[in-house]
C-alpha atoms as a PDB file:
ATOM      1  CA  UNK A   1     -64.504 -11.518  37.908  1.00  0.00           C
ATOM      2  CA  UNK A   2     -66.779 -12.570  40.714  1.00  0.00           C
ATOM      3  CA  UNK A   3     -69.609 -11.746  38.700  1.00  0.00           C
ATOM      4  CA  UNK A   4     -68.371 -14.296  35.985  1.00  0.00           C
ATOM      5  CA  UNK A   5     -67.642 -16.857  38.398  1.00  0.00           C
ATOM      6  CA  UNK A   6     -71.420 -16.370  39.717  1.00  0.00           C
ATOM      7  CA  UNK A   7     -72.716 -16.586  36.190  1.00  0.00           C
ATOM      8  CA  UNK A   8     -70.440 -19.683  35.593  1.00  0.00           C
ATOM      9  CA  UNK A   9     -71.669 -21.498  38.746  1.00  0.00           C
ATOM     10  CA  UNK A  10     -75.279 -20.783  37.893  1.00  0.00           C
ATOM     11  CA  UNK A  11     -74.777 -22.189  34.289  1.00  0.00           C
ATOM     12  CA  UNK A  12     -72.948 -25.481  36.043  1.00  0.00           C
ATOM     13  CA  UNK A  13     -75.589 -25.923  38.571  1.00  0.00           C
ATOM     14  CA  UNK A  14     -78.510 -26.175  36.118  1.00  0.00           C
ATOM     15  CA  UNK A  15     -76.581 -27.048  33.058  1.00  0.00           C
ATOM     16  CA  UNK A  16     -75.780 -30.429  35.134  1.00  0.00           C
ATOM     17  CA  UNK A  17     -79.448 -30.307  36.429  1.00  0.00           C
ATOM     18  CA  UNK A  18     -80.415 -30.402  32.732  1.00  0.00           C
ATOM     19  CA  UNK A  19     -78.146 -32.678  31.989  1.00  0.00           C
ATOM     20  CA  UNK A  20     -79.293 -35.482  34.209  1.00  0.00           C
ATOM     21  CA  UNK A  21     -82.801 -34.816  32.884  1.00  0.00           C
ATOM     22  CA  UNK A  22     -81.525 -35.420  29.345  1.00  0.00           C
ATOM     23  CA  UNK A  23     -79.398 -38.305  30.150  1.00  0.00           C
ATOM     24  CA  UNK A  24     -82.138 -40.918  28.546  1.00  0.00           C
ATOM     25  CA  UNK A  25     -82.382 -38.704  25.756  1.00  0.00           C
ATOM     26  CA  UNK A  26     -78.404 -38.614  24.992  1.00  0.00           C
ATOM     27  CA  UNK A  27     -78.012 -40.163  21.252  1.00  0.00           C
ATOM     28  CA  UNK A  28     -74.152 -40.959  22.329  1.00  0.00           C
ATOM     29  CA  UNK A  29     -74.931 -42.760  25.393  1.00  0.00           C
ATOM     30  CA  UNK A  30     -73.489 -46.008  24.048  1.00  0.00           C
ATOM     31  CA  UNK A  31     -70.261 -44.593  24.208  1.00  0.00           C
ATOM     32  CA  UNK A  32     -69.903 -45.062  28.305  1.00  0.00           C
ATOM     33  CA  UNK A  33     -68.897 -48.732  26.710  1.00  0.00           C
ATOM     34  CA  UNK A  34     -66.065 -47.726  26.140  1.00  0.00           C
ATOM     35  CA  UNK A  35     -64.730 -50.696  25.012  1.00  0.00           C
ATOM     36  CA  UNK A  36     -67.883 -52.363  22.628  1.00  0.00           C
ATOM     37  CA  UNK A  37     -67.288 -52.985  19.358  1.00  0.00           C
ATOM     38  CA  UNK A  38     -69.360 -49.985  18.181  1.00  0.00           C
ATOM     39  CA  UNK A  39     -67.840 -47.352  20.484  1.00  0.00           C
ATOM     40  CA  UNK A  40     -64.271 -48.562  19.060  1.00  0.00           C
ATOM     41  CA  UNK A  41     -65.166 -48.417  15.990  1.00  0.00           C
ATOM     42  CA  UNK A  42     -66.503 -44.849  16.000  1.00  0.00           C
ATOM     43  CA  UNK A  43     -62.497 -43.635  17.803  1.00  0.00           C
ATOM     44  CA  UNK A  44     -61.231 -45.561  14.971  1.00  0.00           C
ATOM     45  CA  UNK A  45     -62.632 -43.798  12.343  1.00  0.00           C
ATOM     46  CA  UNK A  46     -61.929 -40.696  14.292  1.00  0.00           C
ATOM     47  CA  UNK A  47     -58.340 -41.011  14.651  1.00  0.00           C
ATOM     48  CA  UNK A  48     -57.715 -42.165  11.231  1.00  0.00           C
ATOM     49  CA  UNK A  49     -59.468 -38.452  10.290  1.00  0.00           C
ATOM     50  CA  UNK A  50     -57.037 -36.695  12.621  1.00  0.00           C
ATOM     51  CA  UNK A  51     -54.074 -39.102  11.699  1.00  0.00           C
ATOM     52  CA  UNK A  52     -54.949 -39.002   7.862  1.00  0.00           C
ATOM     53  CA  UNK A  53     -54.180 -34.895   8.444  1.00  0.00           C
ATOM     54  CA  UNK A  54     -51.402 -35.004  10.594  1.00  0.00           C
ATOM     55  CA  UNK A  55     -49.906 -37.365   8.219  1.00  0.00           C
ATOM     56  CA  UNK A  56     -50.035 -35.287   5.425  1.00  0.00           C
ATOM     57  CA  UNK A  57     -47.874 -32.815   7.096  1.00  0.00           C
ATOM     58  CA  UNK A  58     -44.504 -32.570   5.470  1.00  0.00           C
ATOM     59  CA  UNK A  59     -42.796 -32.532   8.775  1.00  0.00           C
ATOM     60  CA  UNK A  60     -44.791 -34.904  10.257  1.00  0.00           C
ATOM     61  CA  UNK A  61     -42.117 -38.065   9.800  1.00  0.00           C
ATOM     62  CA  UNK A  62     -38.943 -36.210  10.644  1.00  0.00           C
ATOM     63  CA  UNK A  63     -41.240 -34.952  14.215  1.00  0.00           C
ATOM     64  CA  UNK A  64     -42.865 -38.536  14.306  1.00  0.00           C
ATOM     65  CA  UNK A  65     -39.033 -40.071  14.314  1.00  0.00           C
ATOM     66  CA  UNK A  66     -37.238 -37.537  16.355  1.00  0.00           C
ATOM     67  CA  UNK A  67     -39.909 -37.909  19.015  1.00  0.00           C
ATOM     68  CA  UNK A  68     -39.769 -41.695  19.031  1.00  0.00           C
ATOM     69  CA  UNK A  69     -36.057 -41.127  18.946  1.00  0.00           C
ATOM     70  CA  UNK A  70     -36.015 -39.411  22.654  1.00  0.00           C
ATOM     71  CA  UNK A  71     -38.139 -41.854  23.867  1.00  0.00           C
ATOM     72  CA  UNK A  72     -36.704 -44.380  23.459  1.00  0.00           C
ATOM     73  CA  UNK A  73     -32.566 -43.529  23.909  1.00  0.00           C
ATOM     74  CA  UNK A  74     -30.794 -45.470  25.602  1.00  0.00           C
ATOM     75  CA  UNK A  75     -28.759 -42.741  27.622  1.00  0.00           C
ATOM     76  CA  UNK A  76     -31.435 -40.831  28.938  1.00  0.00           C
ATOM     77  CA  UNK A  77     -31.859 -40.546  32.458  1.00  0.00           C
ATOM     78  CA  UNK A  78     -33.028 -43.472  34.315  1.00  0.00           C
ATOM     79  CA  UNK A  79     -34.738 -41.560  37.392  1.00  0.00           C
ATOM     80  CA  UNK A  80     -34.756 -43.728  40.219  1.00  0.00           C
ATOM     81  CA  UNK A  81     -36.815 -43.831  43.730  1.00  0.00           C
ATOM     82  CA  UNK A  82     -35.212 -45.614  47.115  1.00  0.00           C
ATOM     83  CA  UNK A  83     -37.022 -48.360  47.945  1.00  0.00           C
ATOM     84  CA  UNK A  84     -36.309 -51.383  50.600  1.00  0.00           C
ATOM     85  CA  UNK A  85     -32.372 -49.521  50.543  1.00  0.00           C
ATOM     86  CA  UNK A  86     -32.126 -50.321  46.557  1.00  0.00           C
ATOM     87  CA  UNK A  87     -33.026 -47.803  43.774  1.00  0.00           C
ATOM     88  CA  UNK A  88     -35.825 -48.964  41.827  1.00  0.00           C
ATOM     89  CA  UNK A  89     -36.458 -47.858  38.228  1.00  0.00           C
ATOM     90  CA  UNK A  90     -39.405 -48.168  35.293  1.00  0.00           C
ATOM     91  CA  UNK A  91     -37.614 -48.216  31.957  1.00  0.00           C
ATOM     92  CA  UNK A  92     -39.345 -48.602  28.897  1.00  0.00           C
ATOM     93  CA  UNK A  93     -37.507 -48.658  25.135  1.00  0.00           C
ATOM     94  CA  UNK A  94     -38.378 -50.105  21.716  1.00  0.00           C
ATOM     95  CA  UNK A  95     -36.815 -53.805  23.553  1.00  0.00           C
ATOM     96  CA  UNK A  96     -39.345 -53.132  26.075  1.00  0.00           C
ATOM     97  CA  UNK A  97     -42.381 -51.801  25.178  1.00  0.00           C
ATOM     98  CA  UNK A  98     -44.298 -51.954  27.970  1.00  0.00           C
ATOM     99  CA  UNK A  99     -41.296 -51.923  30.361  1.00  0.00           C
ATOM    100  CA  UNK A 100     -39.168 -53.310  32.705  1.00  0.00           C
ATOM    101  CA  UNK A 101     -39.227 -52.576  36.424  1.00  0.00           C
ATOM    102  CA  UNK A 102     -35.746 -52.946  37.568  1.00  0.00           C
ATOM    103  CA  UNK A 103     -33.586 -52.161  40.796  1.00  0.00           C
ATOM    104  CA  UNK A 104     -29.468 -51.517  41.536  1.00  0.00           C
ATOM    105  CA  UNK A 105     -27.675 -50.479  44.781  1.00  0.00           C
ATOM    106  CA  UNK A 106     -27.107 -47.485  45.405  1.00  0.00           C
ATOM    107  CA  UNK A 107     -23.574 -47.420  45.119  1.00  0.00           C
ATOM    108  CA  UNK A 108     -24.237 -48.745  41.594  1.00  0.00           C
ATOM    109  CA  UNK A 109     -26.757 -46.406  40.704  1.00  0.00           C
ATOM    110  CA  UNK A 110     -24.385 -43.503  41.975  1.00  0.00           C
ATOM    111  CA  UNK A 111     -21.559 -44.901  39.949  1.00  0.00           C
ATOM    112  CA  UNK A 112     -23.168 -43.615  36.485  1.00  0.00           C
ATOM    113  CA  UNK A 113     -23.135 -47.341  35.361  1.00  0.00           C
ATOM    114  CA  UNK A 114     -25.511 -49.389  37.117  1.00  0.00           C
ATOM    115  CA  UNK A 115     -25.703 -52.879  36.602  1.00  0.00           C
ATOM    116  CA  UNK A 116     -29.659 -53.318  36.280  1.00  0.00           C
ATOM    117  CA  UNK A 117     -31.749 -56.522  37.914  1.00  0.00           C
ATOM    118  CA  UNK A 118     -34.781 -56.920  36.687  1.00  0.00           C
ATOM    119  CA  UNK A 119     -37.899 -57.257  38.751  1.00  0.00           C
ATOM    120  CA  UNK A 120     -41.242 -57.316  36.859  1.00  0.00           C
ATOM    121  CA  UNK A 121     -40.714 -57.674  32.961  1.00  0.00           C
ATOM    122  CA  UNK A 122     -44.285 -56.667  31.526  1.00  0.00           C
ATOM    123  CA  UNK A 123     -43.662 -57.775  28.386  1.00  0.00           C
ATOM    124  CA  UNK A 124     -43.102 -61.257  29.916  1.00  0.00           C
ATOM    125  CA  UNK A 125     -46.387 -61.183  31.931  1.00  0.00           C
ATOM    126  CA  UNK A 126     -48.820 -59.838  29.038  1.00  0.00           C
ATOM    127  CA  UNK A 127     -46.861 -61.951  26.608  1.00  0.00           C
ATOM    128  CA  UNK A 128     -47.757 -65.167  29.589  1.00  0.00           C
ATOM    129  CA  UNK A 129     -51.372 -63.558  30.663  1.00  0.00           C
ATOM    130  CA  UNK A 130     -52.647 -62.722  26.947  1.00  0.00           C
ATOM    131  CA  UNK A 131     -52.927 -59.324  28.492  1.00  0.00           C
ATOM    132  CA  UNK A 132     -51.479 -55.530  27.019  1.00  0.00           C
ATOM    133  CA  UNK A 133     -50.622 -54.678  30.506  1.00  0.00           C
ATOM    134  CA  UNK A 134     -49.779 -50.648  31.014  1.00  0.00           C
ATOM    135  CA  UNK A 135     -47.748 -49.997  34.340  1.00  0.00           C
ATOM    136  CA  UNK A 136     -49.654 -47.886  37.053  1.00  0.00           C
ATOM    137  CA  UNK A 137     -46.941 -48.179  39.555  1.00  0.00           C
ATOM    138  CA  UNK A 138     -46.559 -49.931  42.712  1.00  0.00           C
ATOM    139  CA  UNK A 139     -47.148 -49.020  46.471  1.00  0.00           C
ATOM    140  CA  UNK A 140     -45.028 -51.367  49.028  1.00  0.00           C
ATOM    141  CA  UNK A 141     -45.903 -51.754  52.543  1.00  0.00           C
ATOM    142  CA  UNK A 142     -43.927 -50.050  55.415  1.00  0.00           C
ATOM    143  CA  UNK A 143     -41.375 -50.333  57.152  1.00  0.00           C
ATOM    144  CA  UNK A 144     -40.449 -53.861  55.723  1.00  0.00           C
ATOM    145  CA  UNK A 145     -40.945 -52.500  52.120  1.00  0.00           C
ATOM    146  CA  UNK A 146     -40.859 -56.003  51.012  1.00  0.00           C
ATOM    147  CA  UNK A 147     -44.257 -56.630  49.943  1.00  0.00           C
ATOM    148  CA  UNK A 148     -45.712 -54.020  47.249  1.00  0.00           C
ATOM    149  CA  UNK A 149     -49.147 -53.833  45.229  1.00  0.00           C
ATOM    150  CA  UNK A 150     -48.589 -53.340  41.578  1.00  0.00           C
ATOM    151  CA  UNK A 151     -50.973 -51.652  39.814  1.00  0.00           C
ATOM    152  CA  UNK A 152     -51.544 -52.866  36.091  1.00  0.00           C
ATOM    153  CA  UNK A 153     -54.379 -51.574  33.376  1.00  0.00           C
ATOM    154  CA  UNK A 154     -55.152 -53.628  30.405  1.00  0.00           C
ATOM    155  CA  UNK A 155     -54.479 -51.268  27.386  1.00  0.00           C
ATOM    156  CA  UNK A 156     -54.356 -48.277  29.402  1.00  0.00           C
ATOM    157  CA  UNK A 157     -57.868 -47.906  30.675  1.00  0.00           C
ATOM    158  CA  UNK A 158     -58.765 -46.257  34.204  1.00  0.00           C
ATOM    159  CA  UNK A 159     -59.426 -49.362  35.345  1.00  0.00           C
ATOM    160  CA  UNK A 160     -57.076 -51.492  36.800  1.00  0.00           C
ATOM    161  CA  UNK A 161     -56.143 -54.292  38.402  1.00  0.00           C
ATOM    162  CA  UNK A 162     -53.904 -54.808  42.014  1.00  0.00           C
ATOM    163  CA  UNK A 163     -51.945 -57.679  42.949  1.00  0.00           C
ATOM    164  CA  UNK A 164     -49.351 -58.194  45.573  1.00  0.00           C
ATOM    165  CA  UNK A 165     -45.744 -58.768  44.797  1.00  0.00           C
ATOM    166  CA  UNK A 166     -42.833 -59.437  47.075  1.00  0.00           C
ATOM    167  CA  UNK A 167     -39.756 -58.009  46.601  1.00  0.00           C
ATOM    168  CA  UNK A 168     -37.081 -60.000  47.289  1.00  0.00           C
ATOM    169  CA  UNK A 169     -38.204 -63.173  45.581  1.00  0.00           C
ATOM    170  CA  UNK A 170     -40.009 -60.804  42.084  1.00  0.00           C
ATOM    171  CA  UNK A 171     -43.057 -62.970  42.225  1.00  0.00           C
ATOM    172  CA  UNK A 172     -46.963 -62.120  43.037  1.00  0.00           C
ATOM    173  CA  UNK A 173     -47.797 -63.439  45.852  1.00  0.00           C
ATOM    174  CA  UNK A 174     -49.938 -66.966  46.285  1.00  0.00           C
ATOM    175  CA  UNK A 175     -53.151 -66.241  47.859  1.00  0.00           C
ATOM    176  CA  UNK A 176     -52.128 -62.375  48.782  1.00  0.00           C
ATOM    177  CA  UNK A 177     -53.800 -59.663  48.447  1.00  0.00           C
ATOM    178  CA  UNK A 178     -55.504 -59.716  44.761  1.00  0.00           C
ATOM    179  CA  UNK A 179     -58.190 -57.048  43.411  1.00  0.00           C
ATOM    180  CA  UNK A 180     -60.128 -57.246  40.289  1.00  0.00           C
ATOM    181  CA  UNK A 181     -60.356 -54.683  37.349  1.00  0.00           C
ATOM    182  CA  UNK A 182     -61.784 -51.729  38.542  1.00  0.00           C
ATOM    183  CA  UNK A 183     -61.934 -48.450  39.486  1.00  0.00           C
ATOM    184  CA  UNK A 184     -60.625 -48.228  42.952  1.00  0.00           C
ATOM    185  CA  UNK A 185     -58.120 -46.709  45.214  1.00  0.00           C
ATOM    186  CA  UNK A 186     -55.844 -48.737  47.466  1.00  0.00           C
ATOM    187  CA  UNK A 187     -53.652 -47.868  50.556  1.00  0.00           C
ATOM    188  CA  UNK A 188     -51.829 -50.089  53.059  1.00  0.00           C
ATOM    189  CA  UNK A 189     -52.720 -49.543  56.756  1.00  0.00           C
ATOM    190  CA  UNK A 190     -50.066 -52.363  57.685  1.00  0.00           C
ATOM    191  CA  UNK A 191     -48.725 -55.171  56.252  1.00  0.00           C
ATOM    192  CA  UNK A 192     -51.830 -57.013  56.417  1.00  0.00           C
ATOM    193  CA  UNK A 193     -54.416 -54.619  56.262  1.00  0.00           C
ATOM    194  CA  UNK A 194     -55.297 -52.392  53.100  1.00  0.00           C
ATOM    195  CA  UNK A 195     -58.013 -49.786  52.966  1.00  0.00           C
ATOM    196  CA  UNK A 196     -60.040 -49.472  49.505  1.00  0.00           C
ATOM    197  CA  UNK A 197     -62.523 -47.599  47.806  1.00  0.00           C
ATOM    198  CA  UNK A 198     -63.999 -49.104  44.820  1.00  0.00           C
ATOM    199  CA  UNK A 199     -66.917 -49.919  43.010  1.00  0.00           C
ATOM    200  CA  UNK A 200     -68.214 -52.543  45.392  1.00  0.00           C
ATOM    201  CA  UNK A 201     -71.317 -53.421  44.166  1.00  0.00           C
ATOM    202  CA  UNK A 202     -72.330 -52.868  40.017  1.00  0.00           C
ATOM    203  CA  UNK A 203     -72.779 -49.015  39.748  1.00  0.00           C
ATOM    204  CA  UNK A 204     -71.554 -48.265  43.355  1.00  0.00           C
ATOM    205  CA  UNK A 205     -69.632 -45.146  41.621  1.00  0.00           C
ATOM    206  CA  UNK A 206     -70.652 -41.591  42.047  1.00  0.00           C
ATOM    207  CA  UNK A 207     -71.764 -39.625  39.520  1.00  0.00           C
ATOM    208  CA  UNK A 208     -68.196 -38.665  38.048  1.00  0.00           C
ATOM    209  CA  UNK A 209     -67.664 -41.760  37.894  1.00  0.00           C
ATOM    210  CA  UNK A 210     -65.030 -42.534  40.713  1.00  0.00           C
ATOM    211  CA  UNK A 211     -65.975 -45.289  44.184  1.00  0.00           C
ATOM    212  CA  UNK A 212     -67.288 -43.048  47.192  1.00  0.00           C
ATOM    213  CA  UNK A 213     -67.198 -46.129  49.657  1.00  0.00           C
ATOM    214  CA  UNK A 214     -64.117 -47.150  52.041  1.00  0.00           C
ATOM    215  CA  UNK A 215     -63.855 -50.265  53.519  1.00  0.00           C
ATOM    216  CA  UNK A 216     -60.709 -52.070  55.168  1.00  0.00           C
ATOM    217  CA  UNK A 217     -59.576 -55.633  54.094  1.00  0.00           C
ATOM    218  CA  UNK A 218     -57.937 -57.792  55.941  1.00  0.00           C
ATOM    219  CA  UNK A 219     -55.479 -60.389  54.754  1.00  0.00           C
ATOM    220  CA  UNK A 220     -56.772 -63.546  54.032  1.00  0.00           C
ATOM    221  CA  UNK A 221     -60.439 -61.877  53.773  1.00  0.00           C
ATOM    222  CA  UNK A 222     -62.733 -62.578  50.520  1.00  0.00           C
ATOM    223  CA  UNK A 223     -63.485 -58.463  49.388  1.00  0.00           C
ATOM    224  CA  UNK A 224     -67.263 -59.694  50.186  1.00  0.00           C
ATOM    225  CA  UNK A 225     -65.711 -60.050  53.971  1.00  0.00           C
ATOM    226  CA  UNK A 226     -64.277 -56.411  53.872  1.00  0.00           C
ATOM    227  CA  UNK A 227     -65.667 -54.065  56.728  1.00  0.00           C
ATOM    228  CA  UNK A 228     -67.257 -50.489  55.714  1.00  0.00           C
ATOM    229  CA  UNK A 229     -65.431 -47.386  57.205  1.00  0.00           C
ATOM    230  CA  UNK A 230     -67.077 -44.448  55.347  1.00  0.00           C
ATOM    231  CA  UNK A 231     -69.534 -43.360  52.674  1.00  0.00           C
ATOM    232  CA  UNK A 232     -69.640 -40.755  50.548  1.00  0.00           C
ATOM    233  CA  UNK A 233     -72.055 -39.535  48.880  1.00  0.00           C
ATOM    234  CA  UNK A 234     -73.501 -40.042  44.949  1.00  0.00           C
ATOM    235  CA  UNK A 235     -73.051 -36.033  44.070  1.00  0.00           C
ATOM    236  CA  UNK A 236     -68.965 -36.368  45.284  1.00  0.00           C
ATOM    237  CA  UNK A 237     -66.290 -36.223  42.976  1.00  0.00           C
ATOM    238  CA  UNK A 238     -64.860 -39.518  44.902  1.00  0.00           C
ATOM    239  CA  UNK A 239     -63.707 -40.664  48.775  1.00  0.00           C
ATOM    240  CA  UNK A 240     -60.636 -42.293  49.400  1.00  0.00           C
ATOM    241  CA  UNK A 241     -58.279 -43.352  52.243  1.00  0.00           C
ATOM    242  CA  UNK A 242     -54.602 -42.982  53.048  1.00  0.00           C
ATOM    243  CA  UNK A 243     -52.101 -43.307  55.467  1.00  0.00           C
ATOM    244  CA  UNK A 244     -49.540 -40.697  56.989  1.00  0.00           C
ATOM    245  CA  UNK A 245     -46.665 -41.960  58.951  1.00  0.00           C
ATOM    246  CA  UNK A 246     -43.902 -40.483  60.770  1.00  0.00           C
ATOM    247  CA  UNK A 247     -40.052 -41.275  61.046  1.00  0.00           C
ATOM    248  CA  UNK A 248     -40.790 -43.701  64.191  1.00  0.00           C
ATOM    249  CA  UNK A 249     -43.224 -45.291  61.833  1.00  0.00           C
ATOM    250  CA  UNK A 250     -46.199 -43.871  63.742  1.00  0.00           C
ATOM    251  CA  UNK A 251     -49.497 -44.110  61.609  1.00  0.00           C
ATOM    252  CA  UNK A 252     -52.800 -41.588  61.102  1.00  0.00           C
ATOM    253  CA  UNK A 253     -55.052 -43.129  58.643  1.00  0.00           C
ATOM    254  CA  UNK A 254     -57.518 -40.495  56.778  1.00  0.00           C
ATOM    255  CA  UNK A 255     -60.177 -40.028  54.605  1.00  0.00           C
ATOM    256  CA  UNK A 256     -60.401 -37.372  51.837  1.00  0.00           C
ATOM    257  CA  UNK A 257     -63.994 -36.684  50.380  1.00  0.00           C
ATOM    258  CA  UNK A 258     -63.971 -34.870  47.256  1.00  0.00           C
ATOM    259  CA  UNK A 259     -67.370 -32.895  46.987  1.00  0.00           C
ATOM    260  CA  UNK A 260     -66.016 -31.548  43.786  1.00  0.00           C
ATOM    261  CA  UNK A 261     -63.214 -30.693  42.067  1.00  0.00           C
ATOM    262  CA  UNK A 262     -61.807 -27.973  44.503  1.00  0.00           C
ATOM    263  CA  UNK A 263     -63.126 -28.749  47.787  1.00  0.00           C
ATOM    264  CA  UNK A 264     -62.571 -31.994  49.852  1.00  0.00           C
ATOM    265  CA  UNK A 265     -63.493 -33.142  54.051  1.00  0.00           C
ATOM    266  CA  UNK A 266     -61.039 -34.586  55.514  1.00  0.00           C
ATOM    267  CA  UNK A 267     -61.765 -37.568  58.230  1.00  0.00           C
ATOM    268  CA  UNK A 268     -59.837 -39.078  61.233  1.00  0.00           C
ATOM    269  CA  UNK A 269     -60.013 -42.266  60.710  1.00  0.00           C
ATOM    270  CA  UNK A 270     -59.804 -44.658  64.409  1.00  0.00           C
ATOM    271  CA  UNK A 271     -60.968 -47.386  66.575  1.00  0.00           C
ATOM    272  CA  UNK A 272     -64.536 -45.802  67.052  1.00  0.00           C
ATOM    273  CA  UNK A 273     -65.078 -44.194  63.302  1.00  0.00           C
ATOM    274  CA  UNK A 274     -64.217 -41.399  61.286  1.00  0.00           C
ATOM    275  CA  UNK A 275     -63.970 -38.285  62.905  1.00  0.00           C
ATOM    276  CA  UNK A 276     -64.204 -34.655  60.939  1.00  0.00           C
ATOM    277  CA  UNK A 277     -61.193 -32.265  61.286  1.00  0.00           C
ATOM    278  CA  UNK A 278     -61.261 -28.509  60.590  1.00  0.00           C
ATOM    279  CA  UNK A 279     -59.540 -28.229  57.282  1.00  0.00           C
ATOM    280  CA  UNK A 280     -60.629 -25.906  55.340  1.00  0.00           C
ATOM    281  CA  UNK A 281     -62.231 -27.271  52.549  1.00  0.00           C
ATOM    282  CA  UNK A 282     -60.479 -25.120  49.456  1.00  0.00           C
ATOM    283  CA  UNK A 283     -57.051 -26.865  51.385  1.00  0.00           C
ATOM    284  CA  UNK A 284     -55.301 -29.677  50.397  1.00  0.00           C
ATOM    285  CA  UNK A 285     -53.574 -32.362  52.942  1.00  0.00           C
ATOM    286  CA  UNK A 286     -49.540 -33.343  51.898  1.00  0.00           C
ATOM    287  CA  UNK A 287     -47.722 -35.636  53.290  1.00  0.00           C
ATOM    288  CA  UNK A 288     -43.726 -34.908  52.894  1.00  0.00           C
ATOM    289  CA  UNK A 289     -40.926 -37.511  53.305  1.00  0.00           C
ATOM    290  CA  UNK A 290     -38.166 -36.440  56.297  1.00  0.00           C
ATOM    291  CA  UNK A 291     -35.253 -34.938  54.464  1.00  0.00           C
ATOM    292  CA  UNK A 292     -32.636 -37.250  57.239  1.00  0.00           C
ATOM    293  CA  UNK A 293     -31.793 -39.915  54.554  1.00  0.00           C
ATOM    294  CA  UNK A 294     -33.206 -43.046  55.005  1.00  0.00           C
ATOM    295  CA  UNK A 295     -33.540 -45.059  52.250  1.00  0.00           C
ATOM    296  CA  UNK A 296     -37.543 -46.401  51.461  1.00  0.00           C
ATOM    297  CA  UNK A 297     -39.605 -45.079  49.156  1.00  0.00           C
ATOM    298  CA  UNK A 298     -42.915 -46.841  47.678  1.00  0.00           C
ATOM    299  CA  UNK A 299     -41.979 -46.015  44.492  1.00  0.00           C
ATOM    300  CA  UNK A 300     -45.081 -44.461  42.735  1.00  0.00           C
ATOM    301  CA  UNK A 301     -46.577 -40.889  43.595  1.00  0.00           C
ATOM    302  CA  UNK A 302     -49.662 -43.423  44.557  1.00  0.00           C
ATOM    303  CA  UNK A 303     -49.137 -42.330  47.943  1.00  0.00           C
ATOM    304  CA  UNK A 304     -46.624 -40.856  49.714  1.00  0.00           C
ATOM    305  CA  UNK A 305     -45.469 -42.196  53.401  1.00  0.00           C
ATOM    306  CA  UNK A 306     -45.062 -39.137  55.750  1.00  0.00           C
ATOM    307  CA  UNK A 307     -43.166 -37.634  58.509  1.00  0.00           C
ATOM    308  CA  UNK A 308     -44.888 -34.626  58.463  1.00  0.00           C
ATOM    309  CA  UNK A 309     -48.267 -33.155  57.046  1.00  0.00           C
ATOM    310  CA  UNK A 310     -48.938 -29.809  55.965  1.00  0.00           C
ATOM    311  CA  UNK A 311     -52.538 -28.019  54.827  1.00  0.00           C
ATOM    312  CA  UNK A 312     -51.851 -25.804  51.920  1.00  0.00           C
ATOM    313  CA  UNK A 313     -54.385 -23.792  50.126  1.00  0.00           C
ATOM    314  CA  UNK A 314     -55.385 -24.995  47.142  1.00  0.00           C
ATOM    315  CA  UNK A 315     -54.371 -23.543  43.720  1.00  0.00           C
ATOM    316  CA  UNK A 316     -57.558 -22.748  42.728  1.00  0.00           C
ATOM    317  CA  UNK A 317     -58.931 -21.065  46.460  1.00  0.00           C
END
């Protein structure tokens, strides 16, 4: 076995190497666009060759319908996160394609028959913004949990887009915090403060593909204005910031850098800098929720506000 994995890294290492060397060379280059006209065209004529076959398939309608069925029943479970001391909800049926995000009480949503408010209807906005918004969920700012980003993708891309919303009146807010399409990570610091990697500048992105640079933004800051904190490097997989809090609300901003796939740093991130810590690098940082009860949740796996943080070795050490 660890001769394999030798053999494998070897093959990685200079198949890569080669790879670069090739890159001008690579007759399918244009597909990186992946949204030209010519790059559609060629996944269009692809799928109809794998949906011309699956179609053909004598059981392919009843799966096709039975499938479409589940998805879209009414009485399946509508899984819920606490959030601002309402549960909040992302439903999506054939009334509501692109779905509905929606809170109840508790009390409600313990009854069995929750009466449903809605709170973003994405249908509404792409129907109003000429957009085909996909939901990427939302991350709300602690302890208030009042004001949230939302994080929307036009037709599903990796891209997306991040604007701030406030709770109790379900609008975006004027002049708040906005960031354009991209590729980027966002976490709140505070209320007013967000920390981002993204792609900064035209091809600021390393060579995965993912932003490498973290900078804080302040509110009421153009993203020209926003202050570097760290900087990966071009060979990571990508860098990004988040934020672990306690039960008394106490906060330890960090930075993860991804050197590939399996092994990460992990920053300190304070007043003077970023500041290494000794976690092993095949370990993975989690943040946990306290099990006591109160109600708050951001409502997206985006990033999860802690009372605790444990170092767990990864999977694949």
């Amino acid at each position: 076995m660890r001769a394999f994995l030798l053999a494998f890294s070897a093959a990685v290492a200079f198949g890569g190497t080669a790879l670069a060397q090739s890159q001008d060379d690579d007759p399918y280059l244009w597909l990186e666009e992946v949204s030209s006209p010519k790059a559609m065209s060629w996944v269009d004529a692809h799928n109809k060759t794998t949906t011309d076959v699956l179609e053909a398939d004598p059981r392919y309608k009843a799966y096709y319908n039975d499938a479409l069925e589940i998805a879209q029943a009414k009485d399946r479970i509508p899984f819920g996160t606490f959030l601002a001391g309402q549960v909040y909800n992302f439903w999506q049926d054939e009334d509501h394609v692109r779905g509905l995000w929606r809170r109840t009480t508790t009390t409600a949503y313990l009854s069995g028959k929750p009466e449903w408010e809605t709170v973003l209807d994405l249908d509404a906005l792409s129907t109003a913004e000429k957009a085909n918004w996909v939901w990427k969920g939302a991350s709300c700012a602690r302890p208030a949990e009042r004001r949230c980003l939302v994080f929307l993708s036009d037709g599903g891309e990796d891209k997306i887009t991040v604007r701030e919303f406030d709770l109790p009146t379900k609008k975006f807010v004027a002049g708040g915090f906005s960031l354009p399409k991209g590729k980027q990570d966002v976490s709140w610091q505070d209320e007013n403060t967000l920390l981002i990697s993204r792609e900064w500048e035209p091809g600021m992105l390393t060579d995965s593909g993912y932003p490498y640079v973290v900078k804080r933004l302040k509110r009421g800051q153009k993203l020209s204005q926003a202050v570097e904190l760290f900087r990966g490097k071009k060979s990571d997989v990508n860098a990004a910031a988040g934020v672990l809090r306690d039960a008394q609300e106490r906060t330890l901003p960090i930075i993860s850098e991804a050197t590939d796939f399996f092994h990460s740093n992990t920053f300190l991130l304070g007043p003077k800098g970023h500041r290494k810590i000794a976690i092993p690098a095949k370990a993975k940082t989690l943040a946990c929720r306290p099990t006591s009860g109160r109600p708050g949740s951001n409502g997206d796996s985006r990033s999860s506000p802690a009372s605790s943080s444990a170092v767990l070795p990864s999977s694949n050490a």
